[in-house]
Protein backbone atom coordinates (compact mmCIF):
# COMPACT_ATOMS: atom_id res chain seq x y z
CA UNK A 1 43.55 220.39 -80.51
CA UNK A 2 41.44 222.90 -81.03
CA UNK A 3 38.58 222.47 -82.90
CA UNK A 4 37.30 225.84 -85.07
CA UNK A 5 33.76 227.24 -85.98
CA UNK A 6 34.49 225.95 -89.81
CA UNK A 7 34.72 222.37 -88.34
CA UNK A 8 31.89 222.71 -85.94
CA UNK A 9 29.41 223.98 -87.96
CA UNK A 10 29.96 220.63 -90.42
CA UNK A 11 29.55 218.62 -88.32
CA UNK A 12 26.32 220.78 -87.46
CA UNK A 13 25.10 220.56 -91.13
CA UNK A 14 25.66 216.74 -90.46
CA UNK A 15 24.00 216.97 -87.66
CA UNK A 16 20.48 218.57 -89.34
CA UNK A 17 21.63 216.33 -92.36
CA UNK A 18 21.11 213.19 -90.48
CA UNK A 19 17.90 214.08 -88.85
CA UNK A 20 16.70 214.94 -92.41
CA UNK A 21 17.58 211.17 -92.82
CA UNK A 22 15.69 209.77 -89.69
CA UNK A 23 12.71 211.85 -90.71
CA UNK A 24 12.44 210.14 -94.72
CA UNK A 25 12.56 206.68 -92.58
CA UNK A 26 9.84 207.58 -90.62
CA UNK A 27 7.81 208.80 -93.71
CA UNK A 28 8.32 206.02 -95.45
CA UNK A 29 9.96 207.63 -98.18
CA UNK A 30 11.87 205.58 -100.87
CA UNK A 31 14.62 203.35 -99.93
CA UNK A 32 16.75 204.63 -102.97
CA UNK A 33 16.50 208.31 -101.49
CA UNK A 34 17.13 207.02 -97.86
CA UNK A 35 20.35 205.38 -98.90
CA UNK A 36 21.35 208.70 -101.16
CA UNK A 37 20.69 210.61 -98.52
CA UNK A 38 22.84 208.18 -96.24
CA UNK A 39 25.41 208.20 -98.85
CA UNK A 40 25.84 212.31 -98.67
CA UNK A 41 26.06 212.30 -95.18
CA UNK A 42 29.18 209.40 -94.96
CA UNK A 43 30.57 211.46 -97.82
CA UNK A 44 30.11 214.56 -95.69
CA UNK A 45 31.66 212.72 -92.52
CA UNK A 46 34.37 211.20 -94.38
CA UNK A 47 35.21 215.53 -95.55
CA UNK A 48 35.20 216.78 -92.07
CA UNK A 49 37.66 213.64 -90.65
CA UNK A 50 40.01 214.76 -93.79
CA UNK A 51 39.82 217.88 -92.20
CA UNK A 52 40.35 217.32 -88.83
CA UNK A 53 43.24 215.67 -89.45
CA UNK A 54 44.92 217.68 -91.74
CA UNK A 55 44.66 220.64 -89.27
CA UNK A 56 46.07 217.91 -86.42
CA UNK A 57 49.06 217.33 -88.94
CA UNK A 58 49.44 220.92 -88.99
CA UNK A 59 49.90 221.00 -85.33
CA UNK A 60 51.34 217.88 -84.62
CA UNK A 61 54.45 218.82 -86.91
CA UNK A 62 54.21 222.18 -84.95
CA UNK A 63 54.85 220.47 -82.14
CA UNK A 64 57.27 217.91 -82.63
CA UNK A 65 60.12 219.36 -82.12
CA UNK A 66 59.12 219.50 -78.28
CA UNK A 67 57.41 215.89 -77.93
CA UNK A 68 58.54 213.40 -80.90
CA UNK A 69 60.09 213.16 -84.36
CA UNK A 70 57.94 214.87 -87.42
CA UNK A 71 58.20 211.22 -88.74
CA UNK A 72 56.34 209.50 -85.86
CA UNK A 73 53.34 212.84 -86.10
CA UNK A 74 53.24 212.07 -89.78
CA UNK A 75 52.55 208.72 -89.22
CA UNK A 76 50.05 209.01 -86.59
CA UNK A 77 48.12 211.03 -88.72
CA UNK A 78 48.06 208.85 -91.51
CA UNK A 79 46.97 206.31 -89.21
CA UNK A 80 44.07 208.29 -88.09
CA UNK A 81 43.23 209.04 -91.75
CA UNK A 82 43.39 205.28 -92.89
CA UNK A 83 41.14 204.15 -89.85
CA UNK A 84 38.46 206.65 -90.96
CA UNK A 85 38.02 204.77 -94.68
């Protein structure tokens, strides 16, 4: 799969996102802010997997034809949707 600059640069924005996080903890700031801040960046993960695996569904079904049914790539990406909640 190939993974494009859209995807890469959220999981960058995570990437500064979490830091951001780490850097509250070590200030001491407020636990409620901490956890809001915690509960962006799940929210933000959670996006970026529905993306990922929408664009593998893409190509999977793309592909089928050559290496399984449509039915069994379907399903596999459900699977690897369901496993990220």
């Amino acid at each position: 799969m190939e993974y494009n600059d859209a995807m890469k640069n959220r999981v960058k924005r995570l990437e500064g996102q979490l830091r951001g996080v780490l850097k509250m903890m070590e200030e001491g700031k407020d636990c409620k802010d901490v956890i809001t801040q915690l509960s962006a960046s799940r929210s933000a993960i959670d996006r970026t997997m529905g993306l990922i695996v929408s664009s593998n569904l893409v190509e999977c079904i793309r592909e089928a034809d050559e290496e399984e049914s449509t039915e069994e790539s379907i399903n596999e990406a459900v699977q690897l949707l369901v496993k990220s909640r």
